[in-house]
PDB file of N, CA and C in Angstrom:
ATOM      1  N   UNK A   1      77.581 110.771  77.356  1.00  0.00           N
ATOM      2  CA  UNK A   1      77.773 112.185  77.545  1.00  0.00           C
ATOM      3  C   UNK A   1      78.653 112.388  78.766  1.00  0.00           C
ATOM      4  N   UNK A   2      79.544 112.963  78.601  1.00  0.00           N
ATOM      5  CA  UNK A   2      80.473 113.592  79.842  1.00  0.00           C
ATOM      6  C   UNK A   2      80.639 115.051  80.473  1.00  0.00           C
ATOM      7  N   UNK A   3      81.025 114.867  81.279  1.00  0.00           N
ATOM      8  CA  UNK A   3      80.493 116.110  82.389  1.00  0.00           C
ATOM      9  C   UNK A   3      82.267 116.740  82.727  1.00  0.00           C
ATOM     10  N   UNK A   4      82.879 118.262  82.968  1.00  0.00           N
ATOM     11  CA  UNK A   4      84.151 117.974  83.488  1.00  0.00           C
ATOM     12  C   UNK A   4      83.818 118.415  84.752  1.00  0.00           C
ATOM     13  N   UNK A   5      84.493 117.555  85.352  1.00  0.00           N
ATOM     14  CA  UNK A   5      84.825 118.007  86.782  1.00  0.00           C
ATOM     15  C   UNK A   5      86.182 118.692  86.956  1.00  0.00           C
ATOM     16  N   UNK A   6      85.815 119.564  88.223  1.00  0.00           N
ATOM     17  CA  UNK A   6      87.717 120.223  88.801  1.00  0.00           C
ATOM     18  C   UNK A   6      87.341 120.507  89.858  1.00  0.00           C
ATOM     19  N   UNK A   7      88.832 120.441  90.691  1.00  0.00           N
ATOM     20  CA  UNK A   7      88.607 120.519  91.772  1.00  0.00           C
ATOM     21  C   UNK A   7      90.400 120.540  92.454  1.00  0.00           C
ATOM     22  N   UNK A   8      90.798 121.463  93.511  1.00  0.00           N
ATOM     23  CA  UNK A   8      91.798 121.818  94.032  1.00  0.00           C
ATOM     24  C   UNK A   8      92.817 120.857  94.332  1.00  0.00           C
ATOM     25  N   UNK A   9      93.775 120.417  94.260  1.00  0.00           N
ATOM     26  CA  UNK A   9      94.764 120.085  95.147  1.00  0.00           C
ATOM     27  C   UNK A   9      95.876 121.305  95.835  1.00  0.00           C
ATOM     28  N   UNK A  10      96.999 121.091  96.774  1.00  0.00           N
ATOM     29  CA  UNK A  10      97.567 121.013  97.498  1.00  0.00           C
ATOM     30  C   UNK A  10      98.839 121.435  96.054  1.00  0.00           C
ATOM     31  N   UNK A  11      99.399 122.809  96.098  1.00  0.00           N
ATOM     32  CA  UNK A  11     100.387 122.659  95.000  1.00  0.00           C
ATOM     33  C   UNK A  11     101.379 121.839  94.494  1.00  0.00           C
ATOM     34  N   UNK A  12     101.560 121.640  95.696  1.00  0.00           N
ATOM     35  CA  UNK A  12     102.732 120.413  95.491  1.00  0.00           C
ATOM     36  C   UNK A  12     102.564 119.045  95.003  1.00  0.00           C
ATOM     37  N   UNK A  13     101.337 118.516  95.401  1.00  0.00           N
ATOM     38  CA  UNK A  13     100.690 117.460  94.570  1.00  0.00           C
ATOM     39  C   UNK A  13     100.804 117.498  93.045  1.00  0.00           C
ATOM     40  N   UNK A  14     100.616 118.975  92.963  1.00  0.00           N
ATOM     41  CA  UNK A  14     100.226 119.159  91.592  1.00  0.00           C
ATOM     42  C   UNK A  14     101.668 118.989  91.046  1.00  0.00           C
ATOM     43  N   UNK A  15     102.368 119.862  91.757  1.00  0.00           N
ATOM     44  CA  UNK A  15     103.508 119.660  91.015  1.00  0.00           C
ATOM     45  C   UNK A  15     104.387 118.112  90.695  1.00  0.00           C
ATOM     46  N   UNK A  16     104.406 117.532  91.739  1.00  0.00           N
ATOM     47  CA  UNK A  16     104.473 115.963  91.376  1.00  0.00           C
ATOM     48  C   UNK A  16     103.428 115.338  90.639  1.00  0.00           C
ATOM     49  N   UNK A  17     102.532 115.411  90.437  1.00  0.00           N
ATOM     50  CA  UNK A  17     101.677 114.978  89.349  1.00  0.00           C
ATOM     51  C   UNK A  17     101.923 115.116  87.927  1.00  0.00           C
ATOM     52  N   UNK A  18     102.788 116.613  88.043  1.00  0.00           N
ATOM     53  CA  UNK A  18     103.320 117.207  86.740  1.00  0.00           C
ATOM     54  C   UNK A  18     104.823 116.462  86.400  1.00  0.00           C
ATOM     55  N   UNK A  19     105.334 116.023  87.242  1.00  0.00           N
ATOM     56  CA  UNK A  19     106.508 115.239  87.196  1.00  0.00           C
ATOM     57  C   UNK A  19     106.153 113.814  86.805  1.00  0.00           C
ATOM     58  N   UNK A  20     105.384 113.480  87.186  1.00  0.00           N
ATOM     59  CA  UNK A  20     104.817 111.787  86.834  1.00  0.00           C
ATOM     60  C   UNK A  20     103.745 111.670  85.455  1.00  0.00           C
ATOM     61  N   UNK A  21     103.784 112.997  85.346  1.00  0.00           N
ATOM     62  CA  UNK A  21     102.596 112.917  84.170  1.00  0.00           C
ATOM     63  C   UNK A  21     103.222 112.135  82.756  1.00  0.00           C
ATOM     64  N   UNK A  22     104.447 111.668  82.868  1.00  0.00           N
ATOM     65  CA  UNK A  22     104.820 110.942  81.110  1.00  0.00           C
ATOM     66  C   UNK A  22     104.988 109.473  81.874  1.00  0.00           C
ATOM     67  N   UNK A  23     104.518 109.126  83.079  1.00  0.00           N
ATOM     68  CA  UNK A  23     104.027 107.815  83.204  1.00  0.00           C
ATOM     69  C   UNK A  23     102.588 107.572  83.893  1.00  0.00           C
ATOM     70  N   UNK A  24     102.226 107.958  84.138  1.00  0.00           N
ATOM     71  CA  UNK A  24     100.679 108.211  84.165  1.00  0.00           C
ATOM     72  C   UNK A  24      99.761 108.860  83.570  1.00  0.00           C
ATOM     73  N   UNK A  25      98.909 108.516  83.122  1.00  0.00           N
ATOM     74  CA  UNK A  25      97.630 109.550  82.567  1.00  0.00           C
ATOM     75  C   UNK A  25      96.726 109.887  83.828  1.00  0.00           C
ATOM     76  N   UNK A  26      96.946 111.138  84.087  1.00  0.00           N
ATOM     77  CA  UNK A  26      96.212 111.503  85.540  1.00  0.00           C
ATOM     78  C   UNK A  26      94.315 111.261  85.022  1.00  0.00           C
ATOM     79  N   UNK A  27      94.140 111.893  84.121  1.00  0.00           N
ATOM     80  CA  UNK A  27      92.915 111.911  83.623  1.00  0.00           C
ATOM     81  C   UNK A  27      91.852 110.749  84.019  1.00  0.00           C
ATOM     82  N   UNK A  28      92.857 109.840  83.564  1.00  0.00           N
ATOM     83  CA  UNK A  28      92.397 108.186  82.945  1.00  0.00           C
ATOM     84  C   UNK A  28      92.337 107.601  84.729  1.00  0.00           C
ATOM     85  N   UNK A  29      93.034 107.739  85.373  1.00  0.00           N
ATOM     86  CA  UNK A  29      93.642 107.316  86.982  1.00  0.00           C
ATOM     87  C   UNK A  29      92.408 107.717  87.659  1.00  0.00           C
ATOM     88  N   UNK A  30      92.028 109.039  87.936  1.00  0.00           N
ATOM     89  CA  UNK A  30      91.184 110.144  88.488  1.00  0.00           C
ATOM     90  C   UNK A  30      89.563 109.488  88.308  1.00  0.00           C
ATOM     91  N   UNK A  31      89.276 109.395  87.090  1.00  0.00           N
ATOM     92  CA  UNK A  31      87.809 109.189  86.390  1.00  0.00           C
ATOM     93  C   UNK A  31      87.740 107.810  87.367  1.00  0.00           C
ATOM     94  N   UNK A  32      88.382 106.726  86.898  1.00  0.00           N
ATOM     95  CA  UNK A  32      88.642 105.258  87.338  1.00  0.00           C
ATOM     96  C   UNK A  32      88.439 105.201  88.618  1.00  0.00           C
ATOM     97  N   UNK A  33      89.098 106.399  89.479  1.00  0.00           N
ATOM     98  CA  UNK A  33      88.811 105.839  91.073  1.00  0.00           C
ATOM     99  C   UNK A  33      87.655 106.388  91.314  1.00  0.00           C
ATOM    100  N   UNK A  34      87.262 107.988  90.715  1.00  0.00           N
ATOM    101  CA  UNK A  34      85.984 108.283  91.159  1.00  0.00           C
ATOM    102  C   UNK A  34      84.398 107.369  90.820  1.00  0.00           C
ATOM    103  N   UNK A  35      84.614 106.849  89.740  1.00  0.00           N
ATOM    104  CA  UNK A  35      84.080 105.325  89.643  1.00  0.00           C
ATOM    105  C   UNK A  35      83.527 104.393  90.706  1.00  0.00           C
ATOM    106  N   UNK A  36      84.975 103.878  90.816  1.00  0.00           N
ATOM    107  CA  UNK A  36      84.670 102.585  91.765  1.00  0.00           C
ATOM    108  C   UNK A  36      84.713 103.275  93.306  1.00  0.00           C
ATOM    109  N   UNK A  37      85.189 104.447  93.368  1.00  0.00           N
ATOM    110  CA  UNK A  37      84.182 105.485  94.489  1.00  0.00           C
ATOM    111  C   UNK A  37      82.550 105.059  95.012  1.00  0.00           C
ATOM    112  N   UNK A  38      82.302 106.137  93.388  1.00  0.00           N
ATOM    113  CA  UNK A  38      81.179 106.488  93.759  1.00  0.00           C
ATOM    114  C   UNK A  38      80.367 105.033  93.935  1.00  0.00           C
ATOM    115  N   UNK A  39      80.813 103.727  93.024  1.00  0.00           N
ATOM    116  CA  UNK A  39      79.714 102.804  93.120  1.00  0.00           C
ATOM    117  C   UNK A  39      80.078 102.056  94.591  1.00  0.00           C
ATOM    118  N   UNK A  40      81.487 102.272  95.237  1.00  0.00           N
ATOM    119  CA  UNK A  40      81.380 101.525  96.453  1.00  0.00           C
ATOM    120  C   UNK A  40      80.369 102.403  97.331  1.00  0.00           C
ATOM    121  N   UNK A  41      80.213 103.575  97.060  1.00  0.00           N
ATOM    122  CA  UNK A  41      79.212 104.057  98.212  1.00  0.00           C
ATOM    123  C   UNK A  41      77.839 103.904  97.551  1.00  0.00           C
ATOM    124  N   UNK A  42      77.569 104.083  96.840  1.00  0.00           N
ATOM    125  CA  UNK A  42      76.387 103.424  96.370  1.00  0.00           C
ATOM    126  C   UNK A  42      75.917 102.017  97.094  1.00  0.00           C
ATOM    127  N   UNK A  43      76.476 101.590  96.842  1.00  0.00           N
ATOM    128  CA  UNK A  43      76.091  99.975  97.463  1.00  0.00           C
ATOM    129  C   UNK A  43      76.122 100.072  99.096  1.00  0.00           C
ATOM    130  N   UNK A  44      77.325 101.040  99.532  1.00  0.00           N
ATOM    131  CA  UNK A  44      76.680 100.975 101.362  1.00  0.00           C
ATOM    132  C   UNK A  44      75.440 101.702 101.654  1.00  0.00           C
ATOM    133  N   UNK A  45      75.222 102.355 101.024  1.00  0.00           N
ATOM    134  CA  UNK A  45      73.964 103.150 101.306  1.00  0.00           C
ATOM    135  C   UNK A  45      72.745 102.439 100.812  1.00  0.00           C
ATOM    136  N   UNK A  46      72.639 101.543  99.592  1.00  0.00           N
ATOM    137  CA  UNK A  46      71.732 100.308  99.255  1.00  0.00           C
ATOM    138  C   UNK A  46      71.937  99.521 100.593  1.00  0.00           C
ATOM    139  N   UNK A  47      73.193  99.273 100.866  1.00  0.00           N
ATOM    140  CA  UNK A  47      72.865  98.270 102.022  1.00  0.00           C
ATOM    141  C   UNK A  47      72.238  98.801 103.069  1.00  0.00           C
ATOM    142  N   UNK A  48      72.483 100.114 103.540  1.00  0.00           N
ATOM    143  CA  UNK A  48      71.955 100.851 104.794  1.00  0.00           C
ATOM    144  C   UNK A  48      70.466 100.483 105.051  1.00  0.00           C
ATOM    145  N   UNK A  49      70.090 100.931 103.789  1.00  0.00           N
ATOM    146  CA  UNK A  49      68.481 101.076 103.215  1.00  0.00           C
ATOM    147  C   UNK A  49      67.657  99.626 103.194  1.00  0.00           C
ATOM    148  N   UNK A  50      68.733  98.526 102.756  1.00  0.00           N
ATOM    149  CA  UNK A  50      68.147  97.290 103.123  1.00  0.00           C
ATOM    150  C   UNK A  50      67.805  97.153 104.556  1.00  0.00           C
ATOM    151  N   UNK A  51      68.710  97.554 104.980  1.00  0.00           N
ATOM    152  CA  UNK A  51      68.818  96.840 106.526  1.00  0.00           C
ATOM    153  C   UNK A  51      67.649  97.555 107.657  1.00  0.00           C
ATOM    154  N   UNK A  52      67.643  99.103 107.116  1.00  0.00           N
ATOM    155  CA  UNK A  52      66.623  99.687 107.779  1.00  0.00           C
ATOM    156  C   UNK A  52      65.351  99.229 107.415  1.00  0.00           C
ATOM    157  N   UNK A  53      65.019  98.528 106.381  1.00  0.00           N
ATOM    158  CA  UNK A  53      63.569  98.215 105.436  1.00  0.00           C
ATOM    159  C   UNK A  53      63.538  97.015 106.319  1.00  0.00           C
ATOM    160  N   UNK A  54      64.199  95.808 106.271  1.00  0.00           N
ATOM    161  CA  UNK A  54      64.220  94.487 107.233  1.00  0.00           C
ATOM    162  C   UNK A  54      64.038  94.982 108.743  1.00  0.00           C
ATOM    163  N   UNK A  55      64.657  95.520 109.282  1.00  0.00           N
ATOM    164  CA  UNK A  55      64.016  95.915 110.532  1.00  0.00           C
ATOM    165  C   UNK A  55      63.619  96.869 110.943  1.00  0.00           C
ATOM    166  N   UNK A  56      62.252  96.952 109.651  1.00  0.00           N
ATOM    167  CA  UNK A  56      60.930  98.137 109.816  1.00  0.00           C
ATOM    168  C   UNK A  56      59.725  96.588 110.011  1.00  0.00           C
ATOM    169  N   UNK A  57      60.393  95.153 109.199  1.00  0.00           N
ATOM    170  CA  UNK A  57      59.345  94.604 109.352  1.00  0.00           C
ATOM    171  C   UNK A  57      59.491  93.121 110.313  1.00  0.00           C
ATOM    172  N   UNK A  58      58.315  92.810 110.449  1.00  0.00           N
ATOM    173  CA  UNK A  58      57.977  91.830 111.591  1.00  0.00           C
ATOM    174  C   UNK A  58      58.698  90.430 111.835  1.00  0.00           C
ATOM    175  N   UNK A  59      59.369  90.153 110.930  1.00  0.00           N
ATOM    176  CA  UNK A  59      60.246  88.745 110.989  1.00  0.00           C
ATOM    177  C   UNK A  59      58.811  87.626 110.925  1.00  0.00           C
ATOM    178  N   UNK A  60      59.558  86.493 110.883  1.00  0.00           N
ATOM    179  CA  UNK A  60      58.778  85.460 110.870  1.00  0.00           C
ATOM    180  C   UNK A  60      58.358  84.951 112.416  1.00  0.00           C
ATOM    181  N   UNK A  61      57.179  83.934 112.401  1.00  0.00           N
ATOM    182  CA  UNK A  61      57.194  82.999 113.768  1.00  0.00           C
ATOM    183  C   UNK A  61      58.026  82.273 113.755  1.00  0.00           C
ATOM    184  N   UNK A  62      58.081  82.321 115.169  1.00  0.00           N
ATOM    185  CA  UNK A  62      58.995  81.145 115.571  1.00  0.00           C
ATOM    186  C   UNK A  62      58.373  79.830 115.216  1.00  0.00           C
ATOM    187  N   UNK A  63      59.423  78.897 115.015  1.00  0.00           N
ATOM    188  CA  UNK A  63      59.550  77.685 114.383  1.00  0.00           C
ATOM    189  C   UNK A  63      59.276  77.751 112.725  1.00  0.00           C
ATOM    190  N   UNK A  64      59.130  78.848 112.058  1.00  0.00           N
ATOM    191  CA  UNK A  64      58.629  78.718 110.825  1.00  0.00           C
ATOM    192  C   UNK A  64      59.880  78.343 109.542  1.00  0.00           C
ATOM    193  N   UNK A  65      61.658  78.347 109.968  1.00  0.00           N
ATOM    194  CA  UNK A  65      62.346  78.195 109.450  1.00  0.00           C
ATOM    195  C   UNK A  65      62.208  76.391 109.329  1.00  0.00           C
ATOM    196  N   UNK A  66      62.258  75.845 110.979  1.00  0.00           N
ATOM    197  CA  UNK A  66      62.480  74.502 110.823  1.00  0.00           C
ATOM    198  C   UNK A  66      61.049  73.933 110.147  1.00  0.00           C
ATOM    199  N   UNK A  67      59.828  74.371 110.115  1.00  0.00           N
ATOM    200  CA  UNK A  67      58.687  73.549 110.186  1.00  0.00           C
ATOM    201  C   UNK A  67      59.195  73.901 108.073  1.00  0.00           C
ATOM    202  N   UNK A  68      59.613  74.893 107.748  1.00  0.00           N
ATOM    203  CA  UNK A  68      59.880  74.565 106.123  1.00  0.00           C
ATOM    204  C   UNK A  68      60.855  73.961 105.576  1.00  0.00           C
ATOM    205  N   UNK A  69      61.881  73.434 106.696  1.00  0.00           N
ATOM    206  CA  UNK A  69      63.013  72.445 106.470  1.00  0.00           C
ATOM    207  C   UNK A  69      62.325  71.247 106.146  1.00  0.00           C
ATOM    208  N   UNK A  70      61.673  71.202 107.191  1.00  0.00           N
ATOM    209  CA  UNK A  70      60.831  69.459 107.876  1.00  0.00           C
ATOM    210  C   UNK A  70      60.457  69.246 106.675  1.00  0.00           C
ATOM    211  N   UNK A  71      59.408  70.254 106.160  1.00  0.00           N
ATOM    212  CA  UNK A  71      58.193  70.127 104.520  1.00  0.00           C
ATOM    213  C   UNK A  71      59.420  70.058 103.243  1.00  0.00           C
ATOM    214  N   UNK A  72      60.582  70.406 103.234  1.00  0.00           N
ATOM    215  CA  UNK A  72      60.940  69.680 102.595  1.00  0.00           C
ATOM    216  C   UNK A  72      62.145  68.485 101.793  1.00  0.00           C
ATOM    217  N   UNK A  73      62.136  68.390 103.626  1.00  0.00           N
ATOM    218  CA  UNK A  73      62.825  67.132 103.816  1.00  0.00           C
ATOM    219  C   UNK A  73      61.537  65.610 103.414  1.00  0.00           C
ATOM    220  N   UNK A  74      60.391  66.249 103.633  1.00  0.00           N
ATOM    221  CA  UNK A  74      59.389  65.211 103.558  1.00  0.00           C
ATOM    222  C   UNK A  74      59.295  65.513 102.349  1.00  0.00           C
ATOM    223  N   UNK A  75      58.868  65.889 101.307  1.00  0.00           N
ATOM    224  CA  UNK A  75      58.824  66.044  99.857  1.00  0.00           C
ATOM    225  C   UNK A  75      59.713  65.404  98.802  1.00  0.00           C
ATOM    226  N   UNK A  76      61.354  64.896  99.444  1.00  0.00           N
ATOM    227  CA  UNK A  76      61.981  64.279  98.630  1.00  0.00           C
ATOM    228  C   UNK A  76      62.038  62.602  98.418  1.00  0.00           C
TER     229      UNK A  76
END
């Protein structure tokens, strides 16, 4: 299901847009960036949210990285 969006430019844009329009499909261009837009901000704001969640919590003890190296360096 699709939704239309609109929204203003700058006349002159428009008017070069209207000049380039028999080698571009503005339509097709427009949708595409608002896309990979919206999902690049998506993901910084997932990341934001990670990062605030990790340092809401307590980390590990110390030595607990190497003492699970050691266990399984001894296991092989």
């Amino acid at each position: 299901m699709s939704s239309v969006v609109s929204f203003k430019v700058p006349r002159e844009i428009k008017e070069k847009m209207k000049k380039l329009e028999k080698h571009i499909k503005w339509s097709e261009e427009l949708r595409n960036f608002l896309i990979k837009r919206v999902e690049e901000i998506e993901r910084e704001v997932n990341m934001r949210e990670a990062v605030e969640m990790l340092k809401k919590t307590r980390g590990v003890p110390k030595g607990y990285a190497v003492a699970l190296v050691r266990e399984d360096r001894d296991s092989s």
